[in-house]
N, C-alpha and C. Protein backbone atom coordinates (compact mmCIF):
# COMPACT_ATOMS: atom_id res chain seq x y z
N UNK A 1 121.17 64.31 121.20
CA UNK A 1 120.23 65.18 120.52
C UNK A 1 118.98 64.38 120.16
N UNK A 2 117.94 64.77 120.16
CA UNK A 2 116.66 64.35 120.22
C UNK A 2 116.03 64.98 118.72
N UNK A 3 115.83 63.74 118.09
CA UNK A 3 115.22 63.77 116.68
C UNK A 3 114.11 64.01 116.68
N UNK A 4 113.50 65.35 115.87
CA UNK A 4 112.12 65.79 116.36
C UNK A 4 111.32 65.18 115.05
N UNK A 5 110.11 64.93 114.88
CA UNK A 5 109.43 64.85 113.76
C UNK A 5 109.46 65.47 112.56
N UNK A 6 108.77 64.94 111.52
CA UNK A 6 108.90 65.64 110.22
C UNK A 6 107.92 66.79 110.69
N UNK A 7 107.15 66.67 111.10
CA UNK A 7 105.92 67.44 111.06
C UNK A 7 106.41 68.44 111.98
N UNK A 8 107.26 68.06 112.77
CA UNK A 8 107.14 69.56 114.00
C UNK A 8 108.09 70.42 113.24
N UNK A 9 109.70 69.62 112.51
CA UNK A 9 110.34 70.47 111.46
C UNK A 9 109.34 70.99 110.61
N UNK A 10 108.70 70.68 110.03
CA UNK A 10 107.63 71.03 109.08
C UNK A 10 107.04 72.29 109.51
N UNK A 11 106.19 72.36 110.72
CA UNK A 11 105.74 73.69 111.59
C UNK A 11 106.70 74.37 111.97
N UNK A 12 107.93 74.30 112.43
CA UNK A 12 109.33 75.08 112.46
C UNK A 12 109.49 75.90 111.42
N UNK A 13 109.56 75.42 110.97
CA UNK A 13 110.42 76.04 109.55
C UNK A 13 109.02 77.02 109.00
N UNK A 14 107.73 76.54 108.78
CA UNK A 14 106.81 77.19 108.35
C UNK A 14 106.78 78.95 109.21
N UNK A 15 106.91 78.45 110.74
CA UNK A 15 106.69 79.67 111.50
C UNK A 15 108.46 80.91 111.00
N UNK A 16 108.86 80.24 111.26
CA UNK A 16 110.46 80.84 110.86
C UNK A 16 110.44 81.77 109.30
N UNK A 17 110.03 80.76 108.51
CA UNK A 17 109.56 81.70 107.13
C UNK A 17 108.69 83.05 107.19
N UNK A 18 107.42 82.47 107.91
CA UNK A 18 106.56 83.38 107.90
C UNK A 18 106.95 84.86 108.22
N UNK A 19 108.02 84.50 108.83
CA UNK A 19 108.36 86.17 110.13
C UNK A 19 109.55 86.55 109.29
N UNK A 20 110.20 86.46 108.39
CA UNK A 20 111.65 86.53 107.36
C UNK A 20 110.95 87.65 106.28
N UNK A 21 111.64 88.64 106.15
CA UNK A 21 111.43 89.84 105.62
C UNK A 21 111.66 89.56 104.39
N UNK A 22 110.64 89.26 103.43
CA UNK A 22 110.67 88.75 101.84
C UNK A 22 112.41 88.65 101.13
N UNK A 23 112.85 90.28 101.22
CA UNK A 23 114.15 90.25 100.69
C UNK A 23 115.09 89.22 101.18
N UNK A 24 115.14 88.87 102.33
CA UNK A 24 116.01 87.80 102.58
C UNK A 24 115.69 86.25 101.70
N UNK A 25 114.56 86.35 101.67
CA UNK A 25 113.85 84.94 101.01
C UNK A 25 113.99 84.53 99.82
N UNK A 26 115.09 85.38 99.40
CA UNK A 26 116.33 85.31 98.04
C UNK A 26 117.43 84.05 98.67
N UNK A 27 117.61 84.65 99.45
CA UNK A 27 119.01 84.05 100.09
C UNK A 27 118.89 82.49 100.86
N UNK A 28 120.52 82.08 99.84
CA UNK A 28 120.68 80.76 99.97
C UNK A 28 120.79 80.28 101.65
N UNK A 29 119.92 79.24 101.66
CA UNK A 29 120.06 78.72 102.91
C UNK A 29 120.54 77.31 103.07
N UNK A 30 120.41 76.24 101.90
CA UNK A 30 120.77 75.10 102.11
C UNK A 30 120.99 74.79 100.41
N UNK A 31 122.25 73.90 100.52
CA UNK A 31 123.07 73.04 99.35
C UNK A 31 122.83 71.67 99.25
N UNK A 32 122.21 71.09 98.59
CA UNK A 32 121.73 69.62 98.81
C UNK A 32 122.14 69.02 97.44
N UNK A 33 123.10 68.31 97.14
CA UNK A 33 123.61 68.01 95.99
C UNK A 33 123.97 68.46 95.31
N UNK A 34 125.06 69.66 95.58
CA UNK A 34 125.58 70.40 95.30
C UNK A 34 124.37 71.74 94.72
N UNK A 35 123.37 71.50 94.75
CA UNK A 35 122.48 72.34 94.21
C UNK A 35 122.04 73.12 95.52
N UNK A 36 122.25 74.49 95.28
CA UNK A 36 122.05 75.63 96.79
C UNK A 36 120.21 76.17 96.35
N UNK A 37 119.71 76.46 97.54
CA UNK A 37 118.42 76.18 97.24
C UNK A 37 118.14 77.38 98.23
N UNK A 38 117.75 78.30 97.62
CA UNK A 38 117.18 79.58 98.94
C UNK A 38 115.69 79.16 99.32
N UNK A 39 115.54 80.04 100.72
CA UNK A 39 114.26 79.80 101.55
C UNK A 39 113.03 79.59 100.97
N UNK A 40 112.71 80.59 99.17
CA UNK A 40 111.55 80.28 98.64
C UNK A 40 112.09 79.03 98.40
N UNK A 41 112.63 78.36 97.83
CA UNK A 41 112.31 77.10 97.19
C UNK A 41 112.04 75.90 98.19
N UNK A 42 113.12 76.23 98.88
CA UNK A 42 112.68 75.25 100.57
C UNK A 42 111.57 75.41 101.13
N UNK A 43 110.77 76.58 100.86
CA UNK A 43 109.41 76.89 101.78
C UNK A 43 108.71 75.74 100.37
N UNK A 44 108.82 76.08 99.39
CA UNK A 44 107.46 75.11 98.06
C UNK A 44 107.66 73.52 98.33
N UNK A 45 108.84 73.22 98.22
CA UNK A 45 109.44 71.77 98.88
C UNK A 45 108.65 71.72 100.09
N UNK A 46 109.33 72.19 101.46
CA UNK A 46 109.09 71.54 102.61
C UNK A 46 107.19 71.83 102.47
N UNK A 47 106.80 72.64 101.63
CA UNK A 47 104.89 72.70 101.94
C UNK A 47 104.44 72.10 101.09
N UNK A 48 104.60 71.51 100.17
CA UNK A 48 104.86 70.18 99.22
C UNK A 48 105.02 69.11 99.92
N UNK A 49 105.79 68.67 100.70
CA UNK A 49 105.62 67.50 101.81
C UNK A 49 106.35 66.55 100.75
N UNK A 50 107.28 67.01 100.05
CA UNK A 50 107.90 66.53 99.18
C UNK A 50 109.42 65.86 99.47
N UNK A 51 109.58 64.77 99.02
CA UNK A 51 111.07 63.72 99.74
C UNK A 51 112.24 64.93 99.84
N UNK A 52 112.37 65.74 98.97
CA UNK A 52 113.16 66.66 98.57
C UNK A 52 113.09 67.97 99.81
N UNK A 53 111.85 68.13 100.02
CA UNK A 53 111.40 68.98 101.23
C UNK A 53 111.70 68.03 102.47
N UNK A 54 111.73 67.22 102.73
CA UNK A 54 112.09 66.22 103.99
C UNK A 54 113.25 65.98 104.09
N UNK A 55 114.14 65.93 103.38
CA UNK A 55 115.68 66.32 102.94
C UNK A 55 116.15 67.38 103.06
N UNK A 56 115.48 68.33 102.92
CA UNK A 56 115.80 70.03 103.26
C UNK A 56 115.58 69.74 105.22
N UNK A 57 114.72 69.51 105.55
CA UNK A 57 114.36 69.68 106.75
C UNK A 57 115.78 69.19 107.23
N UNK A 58 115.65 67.72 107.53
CA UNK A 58 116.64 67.25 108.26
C UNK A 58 117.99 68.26 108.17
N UNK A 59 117.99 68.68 106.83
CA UNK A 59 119.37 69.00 106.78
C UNK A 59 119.80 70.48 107.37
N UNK A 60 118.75 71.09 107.69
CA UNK A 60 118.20 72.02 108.20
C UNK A 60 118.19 72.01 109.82
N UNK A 61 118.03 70.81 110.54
CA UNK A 61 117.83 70.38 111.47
C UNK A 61 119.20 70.32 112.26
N UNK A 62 120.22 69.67 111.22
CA UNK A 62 121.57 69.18 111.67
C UNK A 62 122.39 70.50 111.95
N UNK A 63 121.73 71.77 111.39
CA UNK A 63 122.48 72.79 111.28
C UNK A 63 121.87 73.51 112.01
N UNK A 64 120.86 73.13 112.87
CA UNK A 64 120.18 73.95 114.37
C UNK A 64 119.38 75.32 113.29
N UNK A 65 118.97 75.56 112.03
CA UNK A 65 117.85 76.27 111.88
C UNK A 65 116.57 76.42 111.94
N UNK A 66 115.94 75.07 112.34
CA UNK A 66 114.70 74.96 112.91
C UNK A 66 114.77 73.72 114.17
């Protein structure tokens, strides 16, 4: 498997959000220290460019959602 950039996860995930029908954007998508974190909070993180948002990505990555 071929490790893509922060930045192209970064544009992944941005385009993927964009097209997600608000109501879903409740819903939990990733658990990162035991703390579950739905798509809004992962979208403020990962557009934040924040360690915490770069941690979402990857982990995001491993699980083939972007």
């Amino acid at each position: 498997m071929i490790q893509r950039t922060i930045e192209q996860l970064h544009t992944d995930y941005l385009k993927m959000f964009l097209n997600l029908p608000l109501i879903i954007r409740k819903d939990i998508i990733a658990v990162i220290d035991e703390c579950p974190m739905s798509y809004n909070v992962c979208y403020l993180e990962i557009k934040s460019k924040t360690e915490m948002g770069e941690r979402i990505l990857r982990y995001l990555e491993k699980l083939d959602l972007v």
